[in-house]
C-alpha atoms as a PDB file:
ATOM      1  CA  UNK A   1     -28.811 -20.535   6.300  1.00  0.00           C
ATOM      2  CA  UNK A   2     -26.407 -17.141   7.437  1.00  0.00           C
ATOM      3  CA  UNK A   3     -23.515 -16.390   4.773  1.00  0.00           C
ATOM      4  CA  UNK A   4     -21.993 -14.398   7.953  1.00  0.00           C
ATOM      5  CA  UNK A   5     -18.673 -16.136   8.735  1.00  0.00           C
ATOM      6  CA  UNK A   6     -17.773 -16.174  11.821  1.00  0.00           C
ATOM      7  CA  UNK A   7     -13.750 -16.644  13.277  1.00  0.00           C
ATOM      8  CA  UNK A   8     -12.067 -17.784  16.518  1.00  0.00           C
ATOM      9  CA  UNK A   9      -9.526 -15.578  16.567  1.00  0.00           C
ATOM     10  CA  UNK A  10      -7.927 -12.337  15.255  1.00  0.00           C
ATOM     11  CA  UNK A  11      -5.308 -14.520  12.929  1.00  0.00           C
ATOM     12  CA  UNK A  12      -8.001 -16.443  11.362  1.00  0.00           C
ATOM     13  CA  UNK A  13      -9.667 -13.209  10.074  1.00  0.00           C
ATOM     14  CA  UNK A  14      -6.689 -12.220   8.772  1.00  0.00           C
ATOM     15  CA  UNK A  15      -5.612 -15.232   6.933  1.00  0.00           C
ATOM     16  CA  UNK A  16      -9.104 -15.536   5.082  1.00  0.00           C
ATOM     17  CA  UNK A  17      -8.832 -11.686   4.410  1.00  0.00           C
ATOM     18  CA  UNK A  18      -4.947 -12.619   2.574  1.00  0.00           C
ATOM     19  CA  UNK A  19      -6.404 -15.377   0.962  1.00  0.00           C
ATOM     20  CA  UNK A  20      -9.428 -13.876  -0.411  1.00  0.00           C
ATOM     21  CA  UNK A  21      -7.981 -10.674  -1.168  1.00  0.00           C
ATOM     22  CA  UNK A  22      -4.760 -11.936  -2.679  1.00  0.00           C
ATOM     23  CA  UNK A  23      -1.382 -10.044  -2.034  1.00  0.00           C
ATOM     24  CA  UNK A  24       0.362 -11.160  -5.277  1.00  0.00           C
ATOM     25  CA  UNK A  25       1.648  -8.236  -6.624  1.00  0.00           C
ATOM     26  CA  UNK A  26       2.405  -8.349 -10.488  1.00  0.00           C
ATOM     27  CA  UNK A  27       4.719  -6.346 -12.307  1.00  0.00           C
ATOM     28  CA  UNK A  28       2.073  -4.529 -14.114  1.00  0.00           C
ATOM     29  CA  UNK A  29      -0.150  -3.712 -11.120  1.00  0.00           C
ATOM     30  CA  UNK A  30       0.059  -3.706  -7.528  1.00  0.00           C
ATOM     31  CA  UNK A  31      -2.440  -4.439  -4.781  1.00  0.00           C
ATOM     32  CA  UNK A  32      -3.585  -2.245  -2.434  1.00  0.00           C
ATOM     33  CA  UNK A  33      -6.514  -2.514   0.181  1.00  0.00           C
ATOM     34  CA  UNK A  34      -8.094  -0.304   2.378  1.00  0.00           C
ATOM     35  CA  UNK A  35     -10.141  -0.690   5.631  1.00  0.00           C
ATOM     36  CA  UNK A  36     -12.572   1.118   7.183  1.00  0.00           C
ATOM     37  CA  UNK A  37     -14.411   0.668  10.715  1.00  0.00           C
ATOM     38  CA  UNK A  38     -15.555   2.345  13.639  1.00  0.00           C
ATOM     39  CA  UNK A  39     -13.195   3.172  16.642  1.00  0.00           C
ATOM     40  CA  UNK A  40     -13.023   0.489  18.472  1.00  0.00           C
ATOM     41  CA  UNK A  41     -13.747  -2.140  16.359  1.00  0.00           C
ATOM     42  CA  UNK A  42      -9.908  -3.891  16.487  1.00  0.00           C
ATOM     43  CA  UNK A  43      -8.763  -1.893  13.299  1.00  0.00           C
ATOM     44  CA  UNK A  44      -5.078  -1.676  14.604  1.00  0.00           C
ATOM     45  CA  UNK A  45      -5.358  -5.384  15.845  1.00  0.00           C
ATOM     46  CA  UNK A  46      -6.186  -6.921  12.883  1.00  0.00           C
ATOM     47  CA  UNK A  47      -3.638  -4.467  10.563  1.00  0.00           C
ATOM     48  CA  UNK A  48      -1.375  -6.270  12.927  1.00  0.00           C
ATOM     49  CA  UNK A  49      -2.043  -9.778  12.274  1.00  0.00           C
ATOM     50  CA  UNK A  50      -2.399  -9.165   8.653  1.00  0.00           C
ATOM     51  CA  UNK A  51       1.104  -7.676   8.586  1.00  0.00           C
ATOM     52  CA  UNK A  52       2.382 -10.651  10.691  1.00  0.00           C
ATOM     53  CA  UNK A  53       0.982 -13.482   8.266  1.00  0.00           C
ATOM     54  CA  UNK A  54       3.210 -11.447   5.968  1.00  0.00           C
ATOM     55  CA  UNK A  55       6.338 -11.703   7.527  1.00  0.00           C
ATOM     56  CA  UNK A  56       8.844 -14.427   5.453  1.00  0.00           C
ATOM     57  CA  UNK A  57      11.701 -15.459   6.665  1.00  0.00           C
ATOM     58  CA  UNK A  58      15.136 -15.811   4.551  1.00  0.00           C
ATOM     59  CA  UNK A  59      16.836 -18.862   4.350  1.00  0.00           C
ATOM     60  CA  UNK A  60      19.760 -19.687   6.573  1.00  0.00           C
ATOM     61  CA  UNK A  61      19.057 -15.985   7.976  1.00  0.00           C
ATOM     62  CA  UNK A  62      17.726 -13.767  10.857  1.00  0.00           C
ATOM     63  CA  UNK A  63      16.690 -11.519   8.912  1.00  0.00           C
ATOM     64  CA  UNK A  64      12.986 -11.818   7.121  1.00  0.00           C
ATOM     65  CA  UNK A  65      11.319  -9.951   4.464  1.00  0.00           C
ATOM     66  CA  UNK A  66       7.483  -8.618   4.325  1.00  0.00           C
ATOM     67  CA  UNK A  67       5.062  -7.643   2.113  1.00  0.00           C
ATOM     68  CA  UNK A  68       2.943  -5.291   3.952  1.00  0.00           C
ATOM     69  CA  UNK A  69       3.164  -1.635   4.304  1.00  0.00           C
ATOM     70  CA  UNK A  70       0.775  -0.615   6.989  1.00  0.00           C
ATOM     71  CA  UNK A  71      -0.413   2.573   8.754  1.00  0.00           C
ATOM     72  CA  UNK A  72      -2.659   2.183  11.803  1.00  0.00           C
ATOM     73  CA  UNK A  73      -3.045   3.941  15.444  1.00  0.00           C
ATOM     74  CA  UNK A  74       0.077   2.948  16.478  1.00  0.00           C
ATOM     75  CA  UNK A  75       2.522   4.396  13.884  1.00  0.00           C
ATOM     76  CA  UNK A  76       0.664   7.131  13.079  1.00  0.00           C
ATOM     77  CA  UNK A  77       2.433   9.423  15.573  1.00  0.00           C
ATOM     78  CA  UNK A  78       5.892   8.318  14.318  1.00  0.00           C
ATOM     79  CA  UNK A  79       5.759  11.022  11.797  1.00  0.00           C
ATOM     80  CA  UNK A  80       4.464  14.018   9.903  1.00  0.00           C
ATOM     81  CA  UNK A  81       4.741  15.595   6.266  1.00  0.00           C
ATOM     82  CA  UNK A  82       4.716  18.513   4.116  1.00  0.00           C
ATOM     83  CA  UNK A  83       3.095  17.788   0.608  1.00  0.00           C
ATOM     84  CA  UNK A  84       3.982  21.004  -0.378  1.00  0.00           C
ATOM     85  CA  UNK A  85       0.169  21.710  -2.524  1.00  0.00           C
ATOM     86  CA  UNK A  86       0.875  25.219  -3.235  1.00  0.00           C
ATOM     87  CA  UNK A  87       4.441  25.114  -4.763  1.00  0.00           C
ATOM     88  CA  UNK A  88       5.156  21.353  -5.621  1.00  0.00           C
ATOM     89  CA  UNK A  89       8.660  21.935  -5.100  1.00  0.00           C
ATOM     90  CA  UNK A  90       9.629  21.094  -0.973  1.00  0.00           C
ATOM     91  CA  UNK A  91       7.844  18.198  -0.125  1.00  0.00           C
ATOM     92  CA  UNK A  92       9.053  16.185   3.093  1.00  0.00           C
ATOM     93  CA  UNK A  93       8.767  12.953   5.507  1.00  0.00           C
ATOM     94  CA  UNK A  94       9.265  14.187   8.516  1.00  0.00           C
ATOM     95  CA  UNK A  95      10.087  11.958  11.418  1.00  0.00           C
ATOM     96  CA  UNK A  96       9.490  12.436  14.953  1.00  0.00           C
ATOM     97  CA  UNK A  97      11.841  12.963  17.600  1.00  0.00           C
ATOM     98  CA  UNK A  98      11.104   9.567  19.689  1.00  0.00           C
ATOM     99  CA  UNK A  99      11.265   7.542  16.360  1.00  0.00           C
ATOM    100  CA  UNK A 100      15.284   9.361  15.522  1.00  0.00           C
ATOM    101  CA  UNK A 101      16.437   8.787  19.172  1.00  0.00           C
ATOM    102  CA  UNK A 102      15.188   5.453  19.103  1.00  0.00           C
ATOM    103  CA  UNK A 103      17.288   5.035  15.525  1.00  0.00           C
ATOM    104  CA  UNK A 104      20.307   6.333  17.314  1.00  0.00           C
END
């Protein structure tokens, strides 16, 4: 008999990924995961759905909170930085122009 699970759907993967990784965060430690695949594969997809089965929403609210920070194909153009390596002094986030005009 195959250990390979199979799922239906995108979500599903992502659910059993939450559940079997955890996202409980202590306040000792912190949890952090990191996925690799080939192009193609649904990378961005899935970093999607995984951030969506995150999403909480607060009581007698709008608003909601999350507990995933991701980074996937479609931020990754939203912005640029300097680490700074050789001095350690003028490190910076920079944002790119479509994500400020958007913001203003």
């Amino acid at each position: 008999m195959s250990s390979t699970k199979r799922f239906t759907n995108l979500k599903r993967l992502a659910r059993n990924i939450r559940d079997t990784l955890g996202t409980e965060d202590t306040p000792d430690t912190k949890s952090y995961y990191l996925l690799f695949a080939y192009n193609g594969t649904g990378k961005t997809r899935l970093s999607i759905e995984f951030k969506n089965l995150g999403k909480k929403k607060i009581r007698g609210s709008d608003e909601r909170i999350q507990d995933t920070l991701y980074y996937n194909a479609f931020t990754e153009d939203l912005f640029t930085w300097n680490n700074d390596l050789e001095g350690d002094i003028d490190r910076k986030l920079l944002l790119t122009q479509i994500l400020t005009s958007l913001m203003a």
